[in-house]
C-alpha atoms as a PDB file:
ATOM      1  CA  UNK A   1     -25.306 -69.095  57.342  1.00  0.00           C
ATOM      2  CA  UNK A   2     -25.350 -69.746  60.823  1.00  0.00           C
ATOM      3  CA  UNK A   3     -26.698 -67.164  63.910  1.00  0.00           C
ATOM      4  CA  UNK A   4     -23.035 -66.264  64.519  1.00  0.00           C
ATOM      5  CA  UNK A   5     -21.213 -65.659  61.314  1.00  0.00           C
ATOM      6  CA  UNK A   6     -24.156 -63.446  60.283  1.00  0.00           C
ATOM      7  CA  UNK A   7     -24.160 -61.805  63.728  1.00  0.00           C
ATOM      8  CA  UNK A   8     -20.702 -60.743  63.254  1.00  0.00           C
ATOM      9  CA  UNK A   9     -21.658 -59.351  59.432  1.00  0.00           C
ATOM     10  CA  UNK A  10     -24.102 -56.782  60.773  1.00  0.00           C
ATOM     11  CA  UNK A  11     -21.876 -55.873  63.721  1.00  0.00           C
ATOM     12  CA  UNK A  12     -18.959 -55.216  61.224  1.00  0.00           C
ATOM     13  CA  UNK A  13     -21.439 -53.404  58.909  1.00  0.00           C
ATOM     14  CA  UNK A  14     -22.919 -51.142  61.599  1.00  0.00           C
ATOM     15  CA  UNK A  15     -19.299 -50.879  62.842  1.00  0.00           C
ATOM     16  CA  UNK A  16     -18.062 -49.664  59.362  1.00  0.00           C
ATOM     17  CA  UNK A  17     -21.050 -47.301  58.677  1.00  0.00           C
ATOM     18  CA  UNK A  18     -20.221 -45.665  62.212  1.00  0.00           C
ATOM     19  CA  UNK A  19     -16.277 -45.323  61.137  1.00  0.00           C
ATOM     20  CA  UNK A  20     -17.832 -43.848  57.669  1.00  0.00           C
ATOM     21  CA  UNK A  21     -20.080 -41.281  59.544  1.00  0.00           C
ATOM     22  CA  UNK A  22     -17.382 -40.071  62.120  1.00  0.00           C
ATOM     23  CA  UNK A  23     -14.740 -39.442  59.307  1.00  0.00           C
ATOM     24  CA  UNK A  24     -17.269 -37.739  57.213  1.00  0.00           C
ATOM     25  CA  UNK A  25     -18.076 -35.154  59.927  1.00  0.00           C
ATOM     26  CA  UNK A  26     -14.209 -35.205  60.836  1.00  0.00           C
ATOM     27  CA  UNK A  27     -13.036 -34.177  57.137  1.00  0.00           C
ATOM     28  CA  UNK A  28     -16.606 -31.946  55.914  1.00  0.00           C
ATOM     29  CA  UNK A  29     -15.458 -28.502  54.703  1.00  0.00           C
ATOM     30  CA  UNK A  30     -17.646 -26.835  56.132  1.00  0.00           C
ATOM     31  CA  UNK A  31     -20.384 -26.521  58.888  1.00  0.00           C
ATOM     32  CA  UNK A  32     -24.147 -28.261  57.128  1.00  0.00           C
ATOM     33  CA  UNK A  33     -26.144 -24.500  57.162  1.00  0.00           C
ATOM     34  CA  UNK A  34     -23.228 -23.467  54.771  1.00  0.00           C
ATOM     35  CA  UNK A  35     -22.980 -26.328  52.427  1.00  0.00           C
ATOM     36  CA  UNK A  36     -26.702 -25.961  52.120  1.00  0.00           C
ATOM     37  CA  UNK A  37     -26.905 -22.671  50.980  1.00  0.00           C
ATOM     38  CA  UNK A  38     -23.764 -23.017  48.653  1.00  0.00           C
ATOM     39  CA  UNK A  39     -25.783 -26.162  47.483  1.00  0.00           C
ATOM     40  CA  UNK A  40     -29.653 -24.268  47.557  1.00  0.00           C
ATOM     41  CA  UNK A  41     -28.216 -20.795  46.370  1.00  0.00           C
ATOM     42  CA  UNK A  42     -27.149 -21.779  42.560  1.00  0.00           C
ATOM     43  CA  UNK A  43     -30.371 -24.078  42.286  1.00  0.00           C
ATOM     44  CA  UNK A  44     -32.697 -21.442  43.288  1.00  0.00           C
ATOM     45  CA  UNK A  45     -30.654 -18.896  40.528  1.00  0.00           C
ATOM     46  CA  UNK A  46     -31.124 -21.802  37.726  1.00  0.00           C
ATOM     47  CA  UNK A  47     -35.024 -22.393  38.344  1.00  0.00           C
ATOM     48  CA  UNK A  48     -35.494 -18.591  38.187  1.00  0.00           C
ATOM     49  CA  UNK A  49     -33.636 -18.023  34.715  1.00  0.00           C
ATOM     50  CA  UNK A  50     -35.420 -21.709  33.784  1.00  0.00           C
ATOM     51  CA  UNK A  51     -38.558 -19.838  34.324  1.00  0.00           C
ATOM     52  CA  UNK A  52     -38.023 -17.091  32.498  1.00  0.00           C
ATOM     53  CA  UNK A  53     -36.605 -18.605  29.520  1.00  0.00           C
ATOM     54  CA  UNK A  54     -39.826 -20.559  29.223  1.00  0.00           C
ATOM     55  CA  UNK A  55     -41.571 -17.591  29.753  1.00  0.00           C
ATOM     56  CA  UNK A  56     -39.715 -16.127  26.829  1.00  0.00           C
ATOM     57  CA  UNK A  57     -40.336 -19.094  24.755  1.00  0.00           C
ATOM     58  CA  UNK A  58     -44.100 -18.888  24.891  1.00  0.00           C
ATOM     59  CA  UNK A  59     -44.439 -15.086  24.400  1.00  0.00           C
ATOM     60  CA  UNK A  60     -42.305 -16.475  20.940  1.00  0.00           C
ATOM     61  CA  UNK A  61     -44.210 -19.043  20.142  1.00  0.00           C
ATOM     62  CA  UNK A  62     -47.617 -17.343  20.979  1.00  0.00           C
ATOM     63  CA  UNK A  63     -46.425 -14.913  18.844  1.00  0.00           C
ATOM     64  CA  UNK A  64     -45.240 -17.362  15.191  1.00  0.00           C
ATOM     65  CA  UNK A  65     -48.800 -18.948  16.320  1.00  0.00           C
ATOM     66  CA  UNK A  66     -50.803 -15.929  15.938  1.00  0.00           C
ATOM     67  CA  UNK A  67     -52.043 -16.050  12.354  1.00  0.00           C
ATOM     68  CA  UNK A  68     -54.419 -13.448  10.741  1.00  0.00           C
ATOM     69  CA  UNK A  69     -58.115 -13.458  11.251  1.00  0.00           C
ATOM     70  CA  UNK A  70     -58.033 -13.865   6.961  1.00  0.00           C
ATOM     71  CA  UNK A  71     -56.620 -17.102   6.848  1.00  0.00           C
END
C-alpha cells in the first residue's frame, strides 16, 4: 500500500469514528450521571442479595456438615 492510499484510510477512519461519537452524544437518552446510576443502581442491588444468598448457603451447609461428636 502506498503513503497515500493508506493516508486517506486513517483519515476516513478517524473521520468516521468522529461522525460515530457526535451522533452518539446527539441521540443518548439521557445525560452520562443518569445512565450511570440507572446502570450502577441494579448492580449494586444484585451483589447485595448475591451476598446474602451465599451467606445463606454456608450457614446451610455448615449446618448438614456439622456431624455429632459420636461419629
Amino acid at each position: 500500500m502506498t503513503a497515500r492510499p493508506a493516508k486517506l484510510y486513517v483519515g476516513m477512519a478517524l473521520l468516521g469514528g468522529l461522525v460515530g461519537a457526535a451522533v452518539g452524544l446527539l441521540v443518548a437518552p439521557a445525560p452520562g450521571t443518569a445512565i450511570r446510576r440507572r446502570v450502577i443502581g441494579p448492580s449494586i442491588e444484585d451483589q447485595e442479595s448475591l451476598l446474602r444468598r451465599a451467606e445463606m448457603a454456608a450457614e446451610l451447609l455448615g449446618d448438614e456438615l456439622d456431624l455429632p461428636a459420636s461419629a
